[in-house]
C-alpha atoms as a PDB file:
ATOM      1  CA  UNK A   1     103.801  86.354 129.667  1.00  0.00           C
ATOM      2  CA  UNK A   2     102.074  84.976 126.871  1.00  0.00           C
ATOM      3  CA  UNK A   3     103.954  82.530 124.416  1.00  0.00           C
ATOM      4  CA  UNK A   4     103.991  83.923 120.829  1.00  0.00           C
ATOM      5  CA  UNK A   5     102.770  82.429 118.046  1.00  0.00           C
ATOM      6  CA  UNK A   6     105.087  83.360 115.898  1.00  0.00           C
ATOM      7  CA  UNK A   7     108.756  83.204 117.301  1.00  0.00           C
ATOM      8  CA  UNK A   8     110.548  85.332 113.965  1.00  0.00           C
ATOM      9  CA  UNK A   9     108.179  87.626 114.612  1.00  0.00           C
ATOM     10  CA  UNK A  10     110.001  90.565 116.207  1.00  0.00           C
ATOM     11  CA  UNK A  11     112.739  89.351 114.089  1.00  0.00           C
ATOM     12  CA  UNK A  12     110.781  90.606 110.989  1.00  0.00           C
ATOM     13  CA  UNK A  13     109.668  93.689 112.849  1.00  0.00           C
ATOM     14  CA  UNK A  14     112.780  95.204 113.253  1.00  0.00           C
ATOM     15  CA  UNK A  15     114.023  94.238 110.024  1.00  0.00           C
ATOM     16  CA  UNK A  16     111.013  96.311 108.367  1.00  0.00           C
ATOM     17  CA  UNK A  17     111.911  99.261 110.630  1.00  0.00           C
ATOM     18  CA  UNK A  18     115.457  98.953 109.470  1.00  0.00           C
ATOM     19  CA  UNK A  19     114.160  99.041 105.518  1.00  0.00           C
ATOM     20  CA  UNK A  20     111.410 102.102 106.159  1.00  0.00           C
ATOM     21  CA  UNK A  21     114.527 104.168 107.783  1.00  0.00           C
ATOM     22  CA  UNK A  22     117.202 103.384 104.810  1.00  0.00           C
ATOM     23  CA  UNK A  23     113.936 103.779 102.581  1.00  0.00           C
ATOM     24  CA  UNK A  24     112.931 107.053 104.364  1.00  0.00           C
ATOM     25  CA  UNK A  25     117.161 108.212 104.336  1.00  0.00           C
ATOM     26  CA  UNK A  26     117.476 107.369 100.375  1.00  0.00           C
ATOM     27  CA  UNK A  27     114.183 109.626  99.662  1.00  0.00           C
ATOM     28  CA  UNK A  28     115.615 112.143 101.814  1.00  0.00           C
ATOM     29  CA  UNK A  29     118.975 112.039  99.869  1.00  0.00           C
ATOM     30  CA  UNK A  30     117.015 112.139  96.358  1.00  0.00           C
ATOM     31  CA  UNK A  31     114.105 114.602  96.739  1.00  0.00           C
ATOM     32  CA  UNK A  32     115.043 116.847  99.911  1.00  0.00           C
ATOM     33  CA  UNK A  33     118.842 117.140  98.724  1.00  0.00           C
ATOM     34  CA  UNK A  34     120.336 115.228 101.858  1.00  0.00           C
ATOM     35  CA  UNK A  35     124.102 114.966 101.494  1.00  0.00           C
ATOM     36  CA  UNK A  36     124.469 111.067 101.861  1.00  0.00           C
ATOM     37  CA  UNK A  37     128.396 109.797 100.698  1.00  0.00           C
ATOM     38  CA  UNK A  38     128.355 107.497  97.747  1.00  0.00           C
ATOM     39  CA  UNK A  39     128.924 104.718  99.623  1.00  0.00           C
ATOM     40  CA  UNK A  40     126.530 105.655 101.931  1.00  0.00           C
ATOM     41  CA  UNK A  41     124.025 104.942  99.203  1.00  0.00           C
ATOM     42  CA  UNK A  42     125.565 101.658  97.883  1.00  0.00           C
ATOM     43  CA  UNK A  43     125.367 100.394 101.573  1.00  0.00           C
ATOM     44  CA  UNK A  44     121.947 101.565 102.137  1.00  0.00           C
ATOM     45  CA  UNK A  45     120.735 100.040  98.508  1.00  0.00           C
ATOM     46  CA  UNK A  46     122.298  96.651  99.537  1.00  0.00           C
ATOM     47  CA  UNK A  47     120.992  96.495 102.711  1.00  0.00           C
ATOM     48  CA  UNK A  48     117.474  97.082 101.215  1.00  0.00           C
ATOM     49  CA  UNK A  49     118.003  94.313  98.609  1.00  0.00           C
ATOM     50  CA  UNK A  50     118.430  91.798 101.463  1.00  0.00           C
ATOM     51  CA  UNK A  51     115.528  93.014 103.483  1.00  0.00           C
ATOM     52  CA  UNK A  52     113.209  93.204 100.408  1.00  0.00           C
ATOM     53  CA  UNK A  53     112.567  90.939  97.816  1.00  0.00           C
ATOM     54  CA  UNK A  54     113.086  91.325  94.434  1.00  0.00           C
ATOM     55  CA  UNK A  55     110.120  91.475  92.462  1.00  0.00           C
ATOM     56  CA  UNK A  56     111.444  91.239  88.821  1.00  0.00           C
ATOM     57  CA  UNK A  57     112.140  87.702  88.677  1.00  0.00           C
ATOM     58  CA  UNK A  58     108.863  87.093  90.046  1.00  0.00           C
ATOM     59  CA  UNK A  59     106.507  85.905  87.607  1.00  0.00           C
ATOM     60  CA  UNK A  60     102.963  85.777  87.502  1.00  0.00           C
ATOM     61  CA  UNK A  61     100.440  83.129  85.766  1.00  0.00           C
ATOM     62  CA  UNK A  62      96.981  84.111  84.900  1.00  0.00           C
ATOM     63  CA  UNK A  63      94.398  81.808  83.720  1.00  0.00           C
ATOM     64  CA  UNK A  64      91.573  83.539  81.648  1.00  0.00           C
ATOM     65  CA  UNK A  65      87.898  82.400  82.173  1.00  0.00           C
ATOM     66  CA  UNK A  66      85.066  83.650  79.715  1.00  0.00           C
ATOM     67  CA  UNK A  67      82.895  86.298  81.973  1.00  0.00           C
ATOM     68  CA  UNK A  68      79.104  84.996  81.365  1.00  0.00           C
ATOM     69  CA  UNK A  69      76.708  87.857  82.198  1.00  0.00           C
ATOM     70  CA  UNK A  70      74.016  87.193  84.292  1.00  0.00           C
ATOM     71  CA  UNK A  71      71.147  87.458  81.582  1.00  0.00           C
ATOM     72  CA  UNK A  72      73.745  85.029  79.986  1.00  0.00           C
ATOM     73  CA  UNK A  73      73.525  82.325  82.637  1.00  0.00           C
ATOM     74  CA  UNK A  74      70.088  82.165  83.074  1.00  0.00           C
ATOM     75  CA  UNK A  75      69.375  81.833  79.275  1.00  0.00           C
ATOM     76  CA  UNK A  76      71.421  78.680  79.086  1.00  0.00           C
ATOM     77  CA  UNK A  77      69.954  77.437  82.415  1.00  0.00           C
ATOM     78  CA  UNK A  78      66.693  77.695  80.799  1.00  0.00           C
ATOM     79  CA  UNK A  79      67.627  76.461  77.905  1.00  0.00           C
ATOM     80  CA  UNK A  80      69.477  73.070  79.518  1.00  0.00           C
ATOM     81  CA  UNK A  81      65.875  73.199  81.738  1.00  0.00           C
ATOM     82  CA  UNK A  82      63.468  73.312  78.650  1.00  0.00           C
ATOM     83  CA  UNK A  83      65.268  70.754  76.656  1.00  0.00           C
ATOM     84  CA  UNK A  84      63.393  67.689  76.164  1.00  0.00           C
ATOM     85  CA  UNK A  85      64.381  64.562  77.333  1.00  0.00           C
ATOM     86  CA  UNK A  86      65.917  61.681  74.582  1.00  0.00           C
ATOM     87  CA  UNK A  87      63.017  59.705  74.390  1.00  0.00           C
ATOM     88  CA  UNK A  88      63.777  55.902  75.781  1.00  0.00           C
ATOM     89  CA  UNK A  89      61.535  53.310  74.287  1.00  0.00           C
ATOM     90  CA  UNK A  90      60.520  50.789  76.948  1.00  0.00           C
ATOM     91  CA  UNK A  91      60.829  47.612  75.805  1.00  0.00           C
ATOM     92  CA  UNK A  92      58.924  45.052  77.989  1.00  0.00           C
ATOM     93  CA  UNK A  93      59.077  41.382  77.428  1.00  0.00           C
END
């Protein structure tokens, strides 16, 4: 048998069965009026929060760049191409 690459790996299979079925039981219990005890639902919503991370205290940085068109970029190439050069005055001795 092959060695795996990853050794958590089935580890973190099984754990995202176990979330899709309490996922899968909670919809049930919401929008197809499954009876599901109260504390049913506070154990199921507990488990998930282990299993899944929270996502509102993630945050998220953007950094804006200026979108140049192409028509844009090729007018200021040409323009940095058709620039003269400073003129340098040779000075020989």
């Amino acid at each position: 048998m092959a060695v795996r690459l990853n050794p958590r790996h089935q580890l973190m299979v099984r754990q995202k069965i176990r979330a899709s079925q309490l996922i899968n039981a909670l919809q049930d219990h919401v929008l197809n009026n499954r009876e599901m005890a109260p504390s049913a639902v506070t154990a199921a919503l507990g488990l998930l929060k282990k299993v899944i991370p929270d996502t509102s205290s993630s945050s998220v940085t953007v950094t804006h760049r200026k979108r140049v068109s192409y028509a844009e970029r090729i007018a200021q190439e040409r323009a940095a191409r058709d620039t003269p050069e400073p003129l340098v005055e040779n000075t020989v001795q």
